[in-house]
N, C-alpha and C. Protein backbone atom coordinates (compact mmCIF):
# COMPACT_ATOMS: atom_id res chain seq x y z
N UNK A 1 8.45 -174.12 51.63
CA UNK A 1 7.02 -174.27 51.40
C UNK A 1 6.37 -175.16 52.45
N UNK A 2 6.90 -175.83 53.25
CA UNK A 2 6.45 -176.82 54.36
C UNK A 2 5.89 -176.06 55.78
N UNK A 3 6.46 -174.64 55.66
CA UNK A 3 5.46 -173.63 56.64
C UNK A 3 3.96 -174.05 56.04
N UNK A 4 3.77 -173.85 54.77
CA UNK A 4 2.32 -173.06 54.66
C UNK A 4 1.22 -174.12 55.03
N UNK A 5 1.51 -175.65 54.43
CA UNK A 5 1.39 -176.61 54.23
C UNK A 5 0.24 -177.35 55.64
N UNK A 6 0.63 -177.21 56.75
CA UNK A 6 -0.23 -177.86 57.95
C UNK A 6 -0.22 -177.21 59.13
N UNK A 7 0.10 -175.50 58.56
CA UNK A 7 0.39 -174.58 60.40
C UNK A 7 -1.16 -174.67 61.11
N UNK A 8 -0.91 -175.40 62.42
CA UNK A 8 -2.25 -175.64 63.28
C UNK A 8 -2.69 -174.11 63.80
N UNK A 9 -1.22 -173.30 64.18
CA UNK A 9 -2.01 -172.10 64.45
C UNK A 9 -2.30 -171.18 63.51
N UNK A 10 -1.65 -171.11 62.28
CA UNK A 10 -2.37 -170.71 61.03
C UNK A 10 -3.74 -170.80 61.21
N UNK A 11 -4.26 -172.51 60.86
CA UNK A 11 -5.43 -172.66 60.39
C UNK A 11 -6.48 -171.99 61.66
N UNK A 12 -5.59 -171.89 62.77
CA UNK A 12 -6.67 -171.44 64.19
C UNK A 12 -7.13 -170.29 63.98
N UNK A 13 -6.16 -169.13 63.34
CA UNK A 13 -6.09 -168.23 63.57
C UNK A 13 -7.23 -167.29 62.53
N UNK A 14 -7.24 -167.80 60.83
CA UNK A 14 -7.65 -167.89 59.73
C UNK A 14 -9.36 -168.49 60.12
N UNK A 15 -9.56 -169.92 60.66
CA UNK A 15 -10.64 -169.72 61.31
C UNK A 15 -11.51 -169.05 61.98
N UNK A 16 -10.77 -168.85 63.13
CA UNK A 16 -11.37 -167.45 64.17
C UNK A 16 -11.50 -166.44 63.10
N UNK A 17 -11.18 -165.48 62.40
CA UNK A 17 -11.32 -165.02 61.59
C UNK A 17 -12.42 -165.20 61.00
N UNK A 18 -12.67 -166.10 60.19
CA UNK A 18 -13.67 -166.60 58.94
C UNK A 18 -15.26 -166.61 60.60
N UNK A 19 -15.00 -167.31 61.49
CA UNK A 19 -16.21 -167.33 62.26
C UNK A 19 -16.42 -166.29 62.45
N UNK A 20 -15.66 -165.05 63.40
CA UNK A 20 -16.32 -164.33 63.53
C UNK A 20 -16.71 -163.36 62.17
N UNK A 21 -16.59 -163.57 60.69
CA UNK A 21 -17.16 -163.12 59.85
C UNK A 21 -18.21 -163.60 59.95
N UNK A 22 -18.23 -164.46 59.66
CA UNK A 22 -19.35 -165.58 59.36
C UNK A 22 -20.77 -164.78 60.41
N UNK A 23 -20.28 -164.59 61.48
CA UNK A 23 -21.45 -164.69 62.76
C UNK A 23 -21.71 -162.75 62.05
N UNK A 24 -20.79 -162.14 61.86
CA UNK A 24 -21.04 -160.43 61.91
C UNK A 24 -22.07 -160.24 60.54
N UNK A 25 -21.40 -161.29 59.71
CA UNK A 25 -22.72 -161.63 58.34
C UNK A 25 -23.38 -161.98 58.55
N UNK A 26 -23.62 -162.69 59.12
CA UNK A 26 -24.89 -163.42 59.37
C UNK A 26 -26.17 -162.45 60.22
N UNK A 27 -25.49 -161.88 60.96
CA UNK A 27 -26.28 -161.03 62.40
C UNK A 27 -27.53 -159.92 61.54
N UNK A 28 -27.21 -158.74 60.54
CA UNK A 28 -28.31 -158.23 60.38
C UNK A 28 -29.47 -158.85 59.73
N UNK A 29 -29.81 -159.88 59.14
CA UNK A 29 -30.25 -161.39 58.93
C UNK A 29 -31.53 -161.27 60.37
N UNK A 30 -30.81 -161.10 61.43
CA UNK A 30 -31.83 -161.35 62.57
C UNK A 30 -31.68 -159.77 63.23
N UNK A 31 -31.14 -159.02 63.08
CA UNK A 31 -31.43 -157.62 63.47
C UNK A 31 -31.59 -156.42 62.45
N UNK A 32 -32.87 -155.76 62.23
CA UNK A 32 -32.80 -154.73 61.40
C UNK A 32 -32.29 -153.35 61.66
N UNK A 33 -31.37 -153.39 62.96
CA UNK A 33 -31.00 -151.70 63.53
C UNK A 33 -30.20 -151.25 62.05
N UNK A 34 -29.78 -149.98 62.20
CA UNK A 34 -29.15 -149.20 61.39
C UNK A 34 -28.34 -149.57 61.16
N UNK A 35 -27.19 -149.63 61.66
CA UNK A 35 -25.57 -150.59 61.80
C UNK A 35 -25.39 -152.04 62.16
N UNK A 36 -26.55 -152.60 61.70
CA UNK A 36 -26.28 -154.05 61.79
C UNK A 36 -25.18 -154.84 61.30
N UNK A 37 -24.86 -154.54 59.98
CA UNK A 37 -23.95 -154.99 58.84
C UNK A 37 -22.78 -154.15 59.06
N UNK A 38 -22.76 -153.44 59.71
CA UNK A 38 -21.28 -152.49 60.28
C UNK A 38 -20.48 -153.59 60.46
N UNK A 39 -20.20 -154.45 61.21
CA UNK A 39 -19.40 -155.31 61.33
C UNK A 39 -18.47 -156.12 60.71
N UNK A 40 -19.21 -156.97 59.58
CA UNK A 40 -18.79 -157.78 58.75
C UNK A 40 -17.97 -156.85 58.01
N UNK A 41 -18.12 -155.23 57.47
CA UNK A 41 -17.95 -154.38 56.25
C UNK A 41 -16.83 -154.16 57.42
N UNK A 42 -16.61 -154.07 58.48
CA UNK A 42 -15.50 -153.70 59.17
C UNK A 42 -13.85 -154.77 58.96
N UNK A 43 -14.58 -156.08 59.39
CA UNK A 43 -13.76 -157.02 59.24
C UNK A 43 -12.99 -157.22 57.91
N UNK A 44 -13.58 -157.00 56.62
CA UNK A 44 -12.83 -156.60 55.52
C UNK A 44 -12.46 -155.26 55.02
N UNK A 45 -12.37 -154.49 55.95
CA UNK A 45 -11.97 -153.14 56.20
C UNK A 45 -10.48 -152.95 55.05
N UNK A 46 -9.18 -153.42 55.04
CA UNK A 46 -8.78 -152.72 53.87
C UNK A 46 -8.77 -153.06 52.48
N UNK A 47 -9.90 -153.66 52.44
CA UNK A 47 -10.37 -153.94 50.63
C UNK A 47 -11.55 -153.34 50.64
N UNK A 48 -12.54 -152.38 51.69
CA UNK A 48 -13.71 -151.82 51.63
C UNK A 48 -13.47 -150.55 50.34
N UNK A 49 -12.38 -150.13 50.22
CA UNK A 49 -12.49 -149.05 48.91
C UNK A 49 -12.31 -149.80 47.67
N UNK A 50 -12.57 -150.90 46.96
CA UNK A 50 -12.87 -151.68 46.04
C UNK A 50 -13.40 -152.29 46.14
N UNK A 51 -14.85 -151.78 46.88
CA UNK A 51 -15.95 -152.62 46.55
C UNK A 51 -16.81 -151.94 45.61
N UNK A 52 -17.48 -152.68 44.41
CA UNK A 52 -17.92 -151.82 43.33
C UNK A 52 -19.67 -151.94 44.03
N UNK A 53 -20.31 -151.15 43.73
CA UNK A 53 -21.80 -150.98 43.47
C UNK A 53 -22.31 -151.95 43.33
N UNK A 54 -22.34 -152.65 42.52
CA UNK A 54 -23.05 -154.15 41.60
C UNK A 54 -22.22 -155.56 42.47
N UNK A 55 -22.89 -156.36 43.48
CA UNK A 55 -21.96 -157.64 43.08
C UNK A 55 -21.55 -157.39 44.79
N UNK A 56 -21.59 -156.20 45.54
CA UNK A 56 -21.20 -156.07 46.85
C UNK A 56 -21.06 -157.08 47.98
N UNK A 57 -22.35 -157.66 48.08
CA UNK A 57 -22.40 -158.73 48.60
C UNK A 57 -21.29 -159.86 48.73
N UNK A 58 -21.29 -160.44 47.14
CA UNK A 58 -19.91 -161.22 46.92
C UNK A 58 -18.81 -160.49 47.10
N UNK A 59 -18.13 -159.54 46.52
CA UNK A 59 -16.66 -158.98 46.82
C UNK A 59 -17.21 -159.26 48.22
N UNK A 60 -17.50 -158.70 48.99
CA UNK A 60 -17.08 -158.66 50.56
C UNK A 60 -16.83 -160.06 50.94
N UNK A 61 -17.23 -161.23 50.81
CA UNK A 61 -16.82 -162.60 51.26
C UNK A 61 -15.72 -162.96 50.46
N UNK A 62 -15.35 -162.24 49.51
CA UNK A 62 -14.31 -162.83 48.61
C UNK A 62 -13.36 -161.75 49.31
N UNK A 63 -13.56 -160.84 49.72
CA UNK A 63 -12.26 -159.94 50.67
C UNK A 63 -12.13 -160.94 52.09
N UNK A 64 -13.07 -161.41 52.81
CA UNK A 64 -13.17 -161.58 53.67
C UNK A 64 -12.32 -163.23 53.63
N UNK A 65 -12.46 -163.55 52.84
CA UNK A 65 -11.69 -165.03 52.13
C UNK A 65 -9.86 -164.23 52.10
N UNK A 66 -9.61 -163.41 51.30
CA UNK A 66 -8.46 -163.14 51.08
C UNK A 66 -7.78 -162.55 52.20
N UNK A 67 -8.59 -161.90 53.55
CA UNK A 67 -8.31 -161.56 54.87
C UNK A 67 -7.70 -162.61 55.78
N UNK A 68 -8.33 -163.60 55.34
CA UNK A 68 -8.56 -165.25 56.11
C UNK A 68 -7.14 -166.04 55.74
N UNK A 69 -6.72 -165.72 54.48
CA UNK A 69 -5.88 -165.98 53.59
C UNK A 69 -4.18 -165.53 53.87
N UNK A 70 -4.50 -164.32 54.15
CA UNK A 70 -3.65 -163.17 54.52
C UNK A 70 -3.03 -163.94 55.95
N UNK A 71 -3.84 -163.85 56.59
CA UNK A 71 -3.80 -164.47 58.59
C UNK A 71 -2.97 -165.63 58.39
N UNK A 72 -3.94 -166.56 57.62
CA UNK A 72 -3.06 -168.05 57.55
C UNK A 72 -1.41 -167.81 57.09
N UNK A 73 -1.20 -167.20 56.55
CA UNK A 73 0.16 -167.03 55.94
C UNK A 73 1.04 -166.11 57.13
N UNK A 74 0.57 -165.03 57.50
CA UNK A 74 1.46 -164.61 58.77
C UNK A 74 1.70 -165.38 59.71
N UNK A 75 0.44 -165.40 60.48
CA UNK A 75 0.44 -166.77 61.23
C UNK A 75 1.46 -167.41 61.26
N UNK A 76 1.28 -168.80 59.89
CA UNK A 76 2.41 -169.79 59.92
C UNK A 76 3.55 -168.94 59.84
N UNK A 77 3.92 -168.18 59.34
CA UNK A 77 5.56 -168.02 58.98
C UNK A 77 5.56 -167.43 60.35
N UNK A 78 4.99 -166.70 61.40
CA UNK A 78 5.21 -166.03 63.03
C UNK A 78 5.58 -167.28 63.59
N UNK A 79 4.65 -168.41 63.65
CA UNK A 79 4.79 -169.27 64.32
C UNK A 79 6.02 -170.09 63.87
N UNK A 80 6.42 -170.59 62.88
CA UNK A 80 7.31 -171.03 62.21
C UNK A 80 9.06 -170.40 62.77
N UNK A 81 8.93 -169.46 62.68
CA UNK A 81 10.05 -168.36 62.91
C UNK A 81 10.30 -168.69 64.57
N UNK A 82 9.48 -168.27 65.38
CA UNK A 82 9.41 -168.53 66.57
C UNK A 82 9.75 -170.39 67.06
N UNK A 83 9.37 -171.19 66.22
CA UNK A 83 9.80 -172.70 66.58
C UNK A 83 10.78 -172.53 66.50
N UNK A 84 11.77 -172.04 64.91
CA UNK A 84 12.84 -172.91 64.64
C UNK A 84 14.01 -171.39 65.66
N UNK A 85 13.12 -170.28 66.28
CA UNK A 85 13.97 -169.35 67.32
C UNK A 85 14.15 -170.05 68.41
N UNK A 86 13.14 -170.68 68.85
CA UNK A 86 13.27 -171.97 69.99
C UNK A 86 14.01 -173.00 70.10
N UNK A 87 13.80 -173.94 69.01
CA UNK A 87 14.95 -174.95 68.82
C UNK A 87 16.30 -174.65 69.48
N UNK A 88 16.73 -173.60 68.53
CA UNK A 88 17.64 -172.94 68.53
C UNK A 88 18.60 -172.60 69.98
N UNK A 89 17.82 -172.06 71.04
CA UNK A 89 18.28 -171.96 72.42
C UNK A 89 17.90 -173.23 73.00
C-alpha cells in the first residue's frame, strides 16, 4: 500500500489530467461553436455510455474524477515497478 500513498509521478500525471479537463470544461463557457464541449465529453470517453439524461453535467466530472483516479493508480504502480526494476541492476 506504500505505492499509492505519495507517487510524485502519480500525482503529476492525475493532475495533468484533471487540468486539461478542467481547461476543455471550462472552454465552451467562452466559445459558443458547435463542438465546443467535444472535448471535455472526450476526455471521459469510456464512461460516456453511462451518462444518464438528467444530472449530465455532474456524472461527467465525477467520470472525469474516476479517470484522474484510474491514472494515479497506474502511474504509481508503472513507476513503482520500474524503481524497484532499477534498484535491482
Amino acid at each position: 500500500m506504500r505505492v499509492f500513498t505519495a507517487s510524485r509521478p502519480g500525482l503529476f500525471g492525475a493532475g495533468v489530467y484533471l487540468i486539461a479537463f478542467i481547461s476543455a470544461a471550462v472552454y465552451p463557457l467562452f466559445s459558443r461553436d458547435t463542438f465546443s464541449g467535444l472535448a471535455a465529453v472526450m476526455l471521459a470517453w469510456p464512461w460516456i455510455d453511462f451518462l444518464p439524461l438528467r444530472s449530465a453535467k455532474f456524472m461527467l466530472v465525477l467520470f472525469a474524477v474516476l479517470n484522474a483516479a484510474i491514472i494515479y493508480i497506474f502511474v504509481s504502480v508503472v513507476s513503482s515497478f520500474l524503481g524497484r526494476l532499477l534498484r535491482r541492476t
